[in-house]
Protein backbone atom coordinates (compact mmCIF):
# COMPACT_ATOMS: atom_id res chain seq x y z
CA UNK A 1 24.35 -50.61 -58.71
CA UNK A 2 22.87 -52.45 -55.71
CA UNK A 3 23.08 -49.40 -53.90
CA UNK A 4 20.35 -47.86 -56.52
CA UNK A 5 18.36 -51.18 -56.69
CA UNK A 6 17.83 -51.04 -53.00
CA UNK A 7 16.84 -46.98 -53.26
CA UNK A 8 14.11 -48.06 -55.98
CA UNK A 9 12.75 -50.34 -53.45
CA UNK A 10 12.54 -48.77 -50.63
CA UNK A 11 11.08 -45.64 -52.27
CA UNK A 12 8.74 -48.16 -54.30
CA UNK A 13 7.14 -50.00 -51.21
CA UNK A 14 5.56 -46.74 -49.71
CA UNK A 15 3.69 -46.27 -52.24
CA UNK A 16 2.69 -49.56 -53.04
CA UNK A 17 1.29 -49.84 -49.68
CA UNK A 18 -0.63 -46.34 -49.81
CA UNK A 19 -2.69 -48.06 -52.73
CA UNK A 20 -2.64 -51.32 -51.05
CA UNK A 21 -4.14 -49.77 -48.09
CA UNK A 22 -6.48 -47.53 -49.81
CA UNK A 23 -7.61 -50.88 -51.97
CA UNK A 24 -7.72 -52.98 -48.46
CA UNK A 25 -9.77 -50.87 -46.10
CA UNK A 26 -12.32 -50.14 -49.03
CA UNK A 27 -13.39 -53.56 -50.26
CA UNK A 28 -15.22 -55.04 -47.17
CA UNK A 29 -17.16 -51.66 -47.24
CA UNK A 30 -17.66 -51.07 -51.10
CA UNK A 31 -21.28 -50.29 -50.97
CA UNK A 32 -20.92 -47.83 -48.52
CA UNK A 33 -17.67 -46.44 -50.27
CA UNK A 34 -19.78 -46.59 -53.48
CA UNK A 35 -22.41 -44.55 -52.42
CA UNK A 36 -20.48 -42.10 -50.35
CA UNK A 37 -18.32 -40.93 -53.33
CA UNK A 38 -21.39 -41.03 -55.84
CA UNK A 39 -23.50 -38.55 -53.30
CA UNK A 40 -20.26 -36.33 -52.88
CA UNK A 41 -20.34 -35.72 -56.93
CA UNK A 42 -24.35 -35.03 -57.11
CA UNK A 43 -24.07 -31.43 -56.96
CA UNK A 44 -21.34 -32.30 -60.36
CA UNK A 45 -22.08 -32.40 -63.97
CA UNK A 46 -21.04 -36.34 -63.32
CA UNK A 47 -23.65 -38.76 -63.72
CA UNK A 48 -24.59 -40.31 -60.19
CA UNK A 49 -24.43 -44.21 -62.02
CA UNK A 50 -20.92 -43.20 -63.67
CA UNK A 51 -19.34 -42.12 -60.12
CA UNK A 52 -20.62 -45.20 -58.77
CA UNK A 53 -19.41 -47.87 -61.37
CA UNK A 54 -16.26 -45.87 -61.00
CA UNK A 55 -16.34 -45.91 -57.65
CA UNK A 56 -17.07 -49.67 -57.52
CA UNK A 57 -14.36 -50.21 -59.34
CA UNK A 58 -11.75 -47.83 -57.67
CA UNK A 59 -11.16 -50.26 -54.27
CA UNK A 60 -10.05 -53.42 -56.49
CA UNK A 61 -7.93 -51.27 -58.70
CA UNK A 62 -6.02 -49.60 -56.03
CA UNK A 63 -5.27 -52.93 -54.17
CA UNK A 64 -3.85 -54.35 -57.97
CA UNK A 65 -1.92 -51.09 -58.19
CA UNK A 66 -0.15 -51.53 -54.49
CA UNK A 67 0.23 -55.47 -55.23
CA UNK A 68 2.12 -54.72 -58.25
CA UNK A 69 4.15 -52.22 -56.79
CA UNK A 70 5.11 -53.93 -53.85
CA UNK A 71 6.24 -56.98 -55.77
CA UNK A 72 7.89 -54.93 -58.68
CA UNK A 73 6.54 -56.59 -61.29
CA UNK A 74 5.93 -54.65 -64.63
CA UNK A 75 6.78 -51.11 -63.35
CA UNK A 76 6.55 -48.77 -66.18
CA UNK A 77 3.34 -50.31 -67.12
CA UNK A 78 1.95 -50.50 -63.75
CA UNK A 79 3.61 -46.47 -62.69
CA UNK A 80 1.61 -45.55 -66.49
CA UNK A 81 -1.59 -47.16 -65.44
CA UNK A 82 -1.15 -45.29 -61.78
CA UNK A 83 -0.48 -42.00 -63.44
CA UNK A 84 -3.86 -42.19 -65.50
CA UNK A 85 -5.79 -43.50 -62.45
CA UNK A 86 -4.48 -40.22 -60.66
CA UNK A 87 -5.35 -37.73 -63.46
CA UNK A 88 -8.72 -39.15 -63.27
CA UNK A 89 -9.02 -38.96 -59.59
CA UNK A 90 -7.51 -35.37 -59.88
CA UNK A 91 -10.62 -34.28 -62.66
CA UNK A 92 -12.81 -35.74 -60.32
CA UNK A 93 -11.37 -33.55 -57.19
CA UNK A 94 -11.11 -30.40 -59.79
CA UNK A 95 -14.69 -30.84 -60.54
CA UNK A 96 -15.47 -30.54 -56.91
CA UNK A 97 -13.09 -28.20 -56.57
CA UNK A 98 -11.42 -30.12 -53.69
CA UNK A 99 -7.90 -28.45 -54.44
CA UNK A 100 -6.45 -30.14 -50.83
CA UNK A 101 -7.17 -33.66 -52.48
CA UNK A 102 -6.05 -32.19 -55.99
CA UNK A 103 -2.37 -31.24 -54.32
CA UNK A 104 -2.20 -35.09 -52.59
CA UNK A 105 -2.98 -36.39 -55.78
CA UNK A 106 -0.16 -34.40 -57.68
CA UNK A 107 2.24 -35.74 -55.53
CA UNK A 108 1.24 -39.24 -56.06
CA UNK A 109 1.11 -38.08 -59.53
CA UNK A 110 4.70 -36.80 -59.52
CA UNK A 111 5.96 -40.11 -56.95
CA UNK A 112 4.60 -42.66 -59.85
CA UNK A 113 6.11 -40.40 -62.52
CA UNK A 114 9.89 -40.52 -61.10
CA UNK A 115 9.38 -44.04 -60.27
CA UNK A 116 8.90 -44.92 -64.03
CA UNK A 117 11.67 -42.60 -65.17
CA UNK A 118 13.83 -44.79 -62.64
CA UNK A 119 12.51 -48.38 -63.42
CA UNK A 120 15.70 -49.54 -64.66
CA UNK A 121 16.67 -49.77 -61.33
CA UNK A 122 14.05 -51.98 -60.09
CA UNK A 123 15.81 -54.97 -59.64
CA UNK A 124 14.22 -55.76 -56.16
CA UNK A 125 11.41 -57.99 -57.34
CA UNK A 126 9.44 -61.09 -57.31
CA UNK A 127 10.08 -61.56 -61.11
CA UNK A 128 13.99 -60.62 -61.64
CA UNK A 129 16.10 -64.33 -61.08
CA UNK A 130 18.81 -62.63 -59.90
CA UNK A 131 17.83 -60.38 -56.84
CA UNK A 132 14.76 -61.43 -55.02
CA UNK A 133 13.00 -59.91 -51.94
């Protein structure tokens, strides 16, 4: 069983830090994050003040998502919460019809998906007493 534990991990920690990076390089810039994603969705039928609430938003939620990933803690509710984040970044690429961003985001989609079908093997993690990273 260790054997599994460790293959959770490892195939956890990329993608925790693909939203911890995402999260990370965004904050110190939000405004100018903000703003770039709410002009790219101003030829949408999106409201420009939703995008950018959303989009103000987005940085801090990414960086919780690769956090929580990293450590292990919770991971069918955090690889549940990832999945809907994802579906609504991949309506928001659909309505741009940005289908290379749309195919990225399946695959996340799909990564966060087989992680929560294998969460009983996540026994890497800050919270479980008996196997700690």
């Amino acid at each position: 069983m260790q054997k599994e534990n460790l293959a959770y991990l490892l195939a956890r920690l990329p993608i925790g830090f693909s939203f911890l990076g995402h999260g990370f390089i965004r904050i110190p810039k939000i405004s100018v994050f903000a703003e770039g994603m709410a002009g790219a969705f101003s030829a949408s039928i999106l409201p420009y003040s939703f995008v950018l609430a959303f989009a103000y938003i987005l940085p801090f939620v990414e960086l919780l998502l690769g956090i929580l990933l990293i450590s292990g803690i919770a991971m069918r509710k955090v690889t549940i919460a990832g999945t809907v984040l994802i579906c609504i970044l991949i309506f928001g690429s659909s309505i741009q019809e940005n289908w290379s961003a749309v195919s990225i985001q399946m695959f996340y989609g799909l990564y966060l998906s087989i992680l929560f079908l294998f969460a009983e093997y996540n026994g890497y993690s800050i919270t479980n007493n008996q196997k700690t990273i």
